[in-house]
C-alpha atoms as a PDB file:
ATOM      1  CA  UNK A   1      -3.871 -10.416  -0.603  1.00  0.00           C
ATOM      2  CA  UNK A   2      -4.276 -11.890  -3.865  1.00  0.00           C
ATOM      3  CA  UNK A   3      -3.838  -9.465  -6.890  1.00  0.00           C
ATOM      4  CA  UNK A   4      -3.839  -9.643 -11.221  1.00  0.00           C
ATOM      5  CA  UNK A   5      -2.099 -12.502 -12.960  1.00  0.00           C
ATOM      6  CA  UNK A   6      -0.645 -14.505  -9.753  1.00  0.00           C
ATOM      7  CA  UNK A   7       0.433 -11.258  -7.820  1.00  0.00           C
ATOM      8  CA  UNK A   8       0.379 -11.590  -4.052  1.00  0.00           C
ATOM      9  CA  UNK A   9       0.911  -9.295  -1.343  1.00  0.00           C
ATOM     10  CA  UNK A  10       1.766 -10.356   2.544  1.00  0.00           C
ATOM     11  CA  UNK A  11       1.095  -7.569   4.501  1.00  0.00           C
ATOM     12  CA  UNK A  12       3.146  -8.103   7.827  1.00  0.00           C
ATOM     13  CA  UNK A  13       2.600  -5.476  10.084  1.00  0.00           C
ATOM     14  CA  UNK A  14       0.595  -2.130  10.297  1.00  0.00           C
ATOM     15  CA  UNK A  15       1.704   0.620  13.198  1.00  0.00           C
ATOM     16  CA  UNK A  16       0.481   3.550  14.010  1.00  0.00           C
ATOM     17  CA  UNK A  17       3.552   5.778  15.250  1.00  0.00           C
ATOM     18  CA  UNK A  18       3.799   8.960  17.395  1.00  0.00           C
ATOM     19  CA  UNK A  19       3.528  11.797  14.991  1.00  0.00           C
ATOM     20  CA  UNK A  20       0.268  10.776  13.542  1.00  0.00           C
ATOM     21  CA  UNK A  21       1.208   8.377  11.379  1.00  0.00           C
ATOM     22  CA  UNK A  22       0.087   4.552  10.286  1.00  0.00           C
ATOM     23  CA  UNK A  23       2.993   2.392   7.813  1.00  0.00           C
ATOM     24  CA  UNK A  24       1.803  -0.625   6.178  1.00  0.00           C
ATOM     25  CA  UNK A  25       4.992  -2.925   5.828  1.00  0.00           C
ATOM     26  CA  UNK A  26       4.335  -5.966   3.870  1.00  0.00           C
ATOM     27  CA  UNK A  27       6.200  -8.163   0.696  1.00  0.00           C
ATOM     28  CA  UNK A  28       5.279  -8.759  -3.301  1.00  0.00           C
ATOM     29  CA  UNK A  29       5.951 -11.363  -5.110  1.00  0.00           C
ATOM     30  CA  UNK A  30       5.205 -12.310  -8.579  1.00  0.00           C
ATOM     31  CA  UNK A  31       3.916 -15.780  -7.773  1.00  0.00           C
ATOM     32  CA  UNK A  32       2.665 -16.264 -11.565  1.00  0.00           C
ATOM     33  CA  UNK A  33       3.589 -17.498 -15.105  1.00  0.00           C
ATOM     34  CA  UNK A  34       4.436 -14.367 -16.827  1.00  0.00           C
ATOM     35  CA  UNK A  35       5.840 -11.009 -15.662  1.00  0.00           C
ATOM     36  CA  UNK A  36       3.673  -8.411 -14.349  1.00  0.00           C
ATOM     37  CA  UNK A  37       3.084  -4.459 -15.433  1.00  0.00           C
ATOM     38  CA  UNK A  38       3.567  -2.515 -11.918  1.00  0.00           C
ATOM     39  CA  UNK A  39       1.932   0.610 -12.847  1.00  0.00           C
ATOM     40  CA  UNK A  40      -1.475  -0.872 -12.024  1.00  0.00           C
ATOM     41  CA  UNK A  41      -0.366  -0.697  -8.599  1.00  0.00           C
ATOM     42  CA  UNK A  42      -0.357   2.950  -8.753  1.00  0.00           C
ATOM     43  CA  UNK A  43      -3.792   3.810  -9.140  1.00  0.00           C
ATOM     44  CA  UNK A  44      -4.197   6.148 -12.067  1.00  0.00           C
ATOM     45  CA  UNK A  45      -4.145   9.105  -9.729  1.00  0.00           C
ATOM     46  CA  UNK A  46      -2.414  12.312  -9.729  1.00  0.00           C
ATOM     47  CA  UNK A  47      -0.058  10.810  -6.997  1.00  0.00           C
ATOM     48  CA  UNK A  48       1.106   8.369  -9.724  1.00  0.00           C
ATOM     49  CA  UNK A  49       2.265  11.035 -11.977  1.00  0.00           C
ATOM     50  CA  UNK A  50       5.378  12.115  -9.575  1.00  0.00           C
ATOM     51  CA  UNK A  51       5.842   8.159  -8.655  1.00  0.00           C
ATOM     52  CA  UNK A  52       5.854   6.501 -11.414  1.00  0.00           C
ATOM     53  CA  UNK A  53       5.790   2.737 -10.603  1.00  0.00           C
ATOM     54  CA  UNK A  54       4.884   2.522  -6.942  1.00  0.00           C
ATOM     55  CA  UNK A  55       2.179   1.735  -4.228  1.00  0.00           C
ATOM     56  CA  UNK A  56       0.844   5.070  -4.359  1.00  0.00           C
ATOM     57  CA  UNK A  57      -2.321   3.562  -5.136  1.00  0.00           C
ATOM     58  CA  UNK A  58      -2.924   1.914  -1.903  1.00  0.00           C
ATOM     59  CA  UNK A  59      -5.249   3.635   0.769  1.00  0.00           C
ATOM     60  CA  UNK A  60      -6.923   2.525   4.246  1.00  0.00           C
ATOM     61  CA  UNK A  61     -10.405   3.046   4.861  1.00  0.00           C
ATOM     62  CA  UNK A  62     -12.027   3.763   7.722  1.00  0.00           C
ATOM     63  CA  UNK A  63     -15.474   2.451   7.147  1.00  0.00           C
ATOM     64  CA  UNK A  64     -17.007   3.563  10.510  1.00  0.00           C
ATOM     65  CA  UNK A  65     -15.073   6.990  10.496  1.00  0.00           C
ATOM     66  CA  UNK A  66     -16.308   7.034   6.719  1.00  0.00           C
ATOM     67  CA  UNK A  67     -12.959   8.444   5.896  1.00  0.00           C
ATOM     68  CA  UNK A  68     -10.569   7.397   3.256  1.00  0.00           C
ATOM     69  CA  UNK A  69      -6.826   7.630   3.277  1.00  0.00           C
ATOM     70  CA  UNK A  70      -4.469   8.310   0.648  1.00  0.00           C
ATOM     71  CA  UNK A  71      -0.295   7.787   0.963  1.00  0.00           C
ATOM     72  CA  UNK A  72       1.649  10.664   2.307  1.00  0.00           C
ATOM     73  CA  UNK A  73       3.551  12.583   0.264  1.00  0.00           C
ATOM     74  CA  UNK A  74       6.857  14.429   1.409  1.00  0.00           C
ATOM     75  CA  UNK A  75       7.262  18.238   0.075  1.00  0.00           C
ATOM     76  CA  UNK A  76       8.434  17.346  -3.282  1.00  0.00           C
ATOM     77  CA  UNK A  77       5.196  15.795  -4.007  1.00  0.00           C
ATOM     78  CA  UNK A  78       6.852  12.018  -3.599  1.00  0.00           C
ATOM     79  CA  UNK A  79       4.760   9.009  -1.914  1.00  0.00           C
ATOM     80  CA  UNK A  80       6.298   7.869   1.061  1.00  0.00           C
ATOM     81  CA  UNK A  81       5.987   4.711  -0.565  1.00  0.00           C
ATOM     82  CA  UNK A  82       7.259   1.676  -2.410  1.00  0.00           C
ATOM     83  CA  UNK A  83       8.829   2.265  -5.956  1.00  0.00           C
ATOM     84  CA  UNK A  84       8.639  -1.005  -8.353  1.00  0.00           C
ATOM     85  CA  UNK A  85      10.684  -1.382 -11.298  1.00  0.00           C
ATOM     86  CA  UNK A  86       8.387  -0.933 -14.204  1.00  0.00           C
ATOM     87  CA  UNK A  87       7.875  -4.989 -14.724  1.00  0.00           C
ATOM     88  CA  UNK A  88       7.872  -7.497 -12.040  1.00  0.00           C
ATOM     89  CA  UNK A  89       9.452 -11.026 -13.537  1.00  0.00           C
ATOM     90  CA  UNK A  90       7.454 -14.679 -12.462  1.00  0.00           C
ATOM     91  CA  UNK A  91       9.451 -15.170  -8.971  1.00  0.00           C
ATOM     92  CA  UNK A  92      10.705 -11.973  -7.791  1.00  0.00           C
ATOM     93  CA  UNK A  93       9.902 -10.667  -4.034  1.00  0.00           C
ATOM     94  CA  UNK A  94      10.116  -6.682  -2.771  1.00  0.00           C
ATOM     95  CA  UNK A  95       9.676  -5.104   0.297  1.00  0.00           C
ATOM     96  CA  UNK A  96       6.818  -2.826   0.092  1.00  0.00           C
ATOM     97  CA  UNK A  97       5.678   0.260   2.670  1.00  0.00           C
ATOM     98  CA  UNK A  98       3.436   2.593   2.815  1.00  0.00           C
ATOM     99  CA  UNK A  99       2.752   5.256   5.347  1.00  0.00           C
ATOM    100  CA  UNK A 100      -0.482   7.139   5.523  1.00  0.00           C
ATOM    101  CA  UNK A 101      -1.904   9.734   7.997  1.00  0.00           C
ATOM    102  CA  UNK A 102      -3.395   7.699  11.513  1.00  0.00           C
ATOM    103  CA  UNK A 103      -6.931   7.502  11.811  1.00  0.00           C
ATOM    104  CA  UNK A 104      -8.269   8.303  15.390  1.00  0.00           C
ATOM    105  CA  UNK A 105      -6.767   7.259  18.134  1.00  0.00           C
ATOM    106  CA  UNK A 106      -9.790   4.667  19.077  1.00  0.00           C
ATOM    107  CA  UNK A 107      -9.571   3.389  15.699  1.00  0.00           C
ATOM    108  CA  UNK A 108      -8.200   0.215  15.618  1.00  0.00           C
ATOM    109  CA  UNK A 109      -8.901  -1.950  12.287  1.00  0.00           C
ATOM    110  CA  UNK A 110      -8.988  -0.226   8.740  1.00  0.00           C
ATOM    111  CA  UNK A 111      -9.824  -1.512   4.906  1.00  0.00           C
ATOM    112  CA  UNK A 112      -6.481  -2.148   3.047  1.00  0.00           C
ATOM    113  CA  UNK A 113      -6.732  -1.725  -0.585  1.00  0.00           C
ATOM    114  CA  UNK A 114      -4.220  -1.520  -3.425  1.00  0.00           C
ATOM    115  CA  UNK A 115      -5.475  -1.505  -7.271  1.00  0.00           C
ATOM    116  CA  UNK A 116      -5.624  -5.152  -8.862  1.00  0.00           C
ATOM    117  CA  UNK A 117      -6.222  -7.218  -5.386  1.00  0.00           C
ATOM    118  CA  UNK A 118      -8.577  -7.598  -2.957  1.00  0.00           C
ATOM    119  CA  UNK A 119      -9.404  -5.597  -0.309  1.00  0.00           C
ATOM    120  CA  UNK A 120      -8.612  -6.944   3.182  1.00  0.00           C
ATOM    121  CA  UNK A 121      -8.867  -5.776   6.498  1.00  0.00           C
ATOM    122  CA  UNK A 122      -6.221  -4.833   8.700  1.00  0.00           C
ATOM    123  CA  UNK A 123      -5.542  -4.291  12.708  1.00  0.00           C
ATOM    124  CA  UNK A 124      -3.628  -1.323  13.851  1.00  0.00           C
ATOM    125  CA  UNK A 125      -0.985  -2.085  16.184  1.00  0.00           C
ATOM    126  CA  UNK A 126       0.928   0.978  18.192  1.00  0.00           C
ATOM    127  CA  UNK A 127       5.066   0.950  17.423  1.00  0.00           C
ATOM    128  CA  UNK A 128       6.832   0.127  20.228  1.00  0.00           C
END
């Protein structure tokens, strides 16, 4: 996915897991000139607020489900997510996850978007 000002980010696997759960695993990287601002990535939503500079702005949609999905949060109100230090320098790389409740079981391919890149679509695979 190509984001803002020479951002990129790989996405490398999405599973769905027992439990009811899907985790996007993926890499940034700053692939630009200058250094970037992460809290775009977050989304501007009240999820933000508790994570500060993360990928709690990513969600999955399920366009024939017509269902959107948002990052989980554990019971402190955190994204179980990806947290960014606040600027991202011209050549630096992170890991980046983000786990979200599973769609139906018979759903296998979902929208990934994240604020500031493009929205791609993604299979579901089942953890081994």
């Amino acid at each position: 996915m190509k984001g803002a000002n020479g951002a990129v980010l790989a996405i490398h696997s999405v599973q769905r897991y027992k439990g009811g759960v899907v985790t996007v695993r993926g890499e940034m990287r700053n692939d630009g000139k200058q250094a970037l601002n992460t809290d775009h990535w977050t989304g501007g939503n009240d999820l933000s607020l508790k994570n500060g500079y993360s990928s709690s702005g990513a969600s999955l949609a399920d366009l024939k489900g017509k269902k959107r999905y948002y990052p989980l949060r554990d019971t402190q109100g955190h994204c179980l997510c990806t947290q960014f230090h606040p600027v991202f320098q011209p050549g630096d790389r992170a890991p980046v996850f983000v786990q979200f409740p599973a769609p139906p079981e018979g759903t296998t391919e979902v929208d990934f978007a994240m604020p500031t890149f493009d929205t791609i679509p993604v299979k579901i695979t089942v953890a081994q």
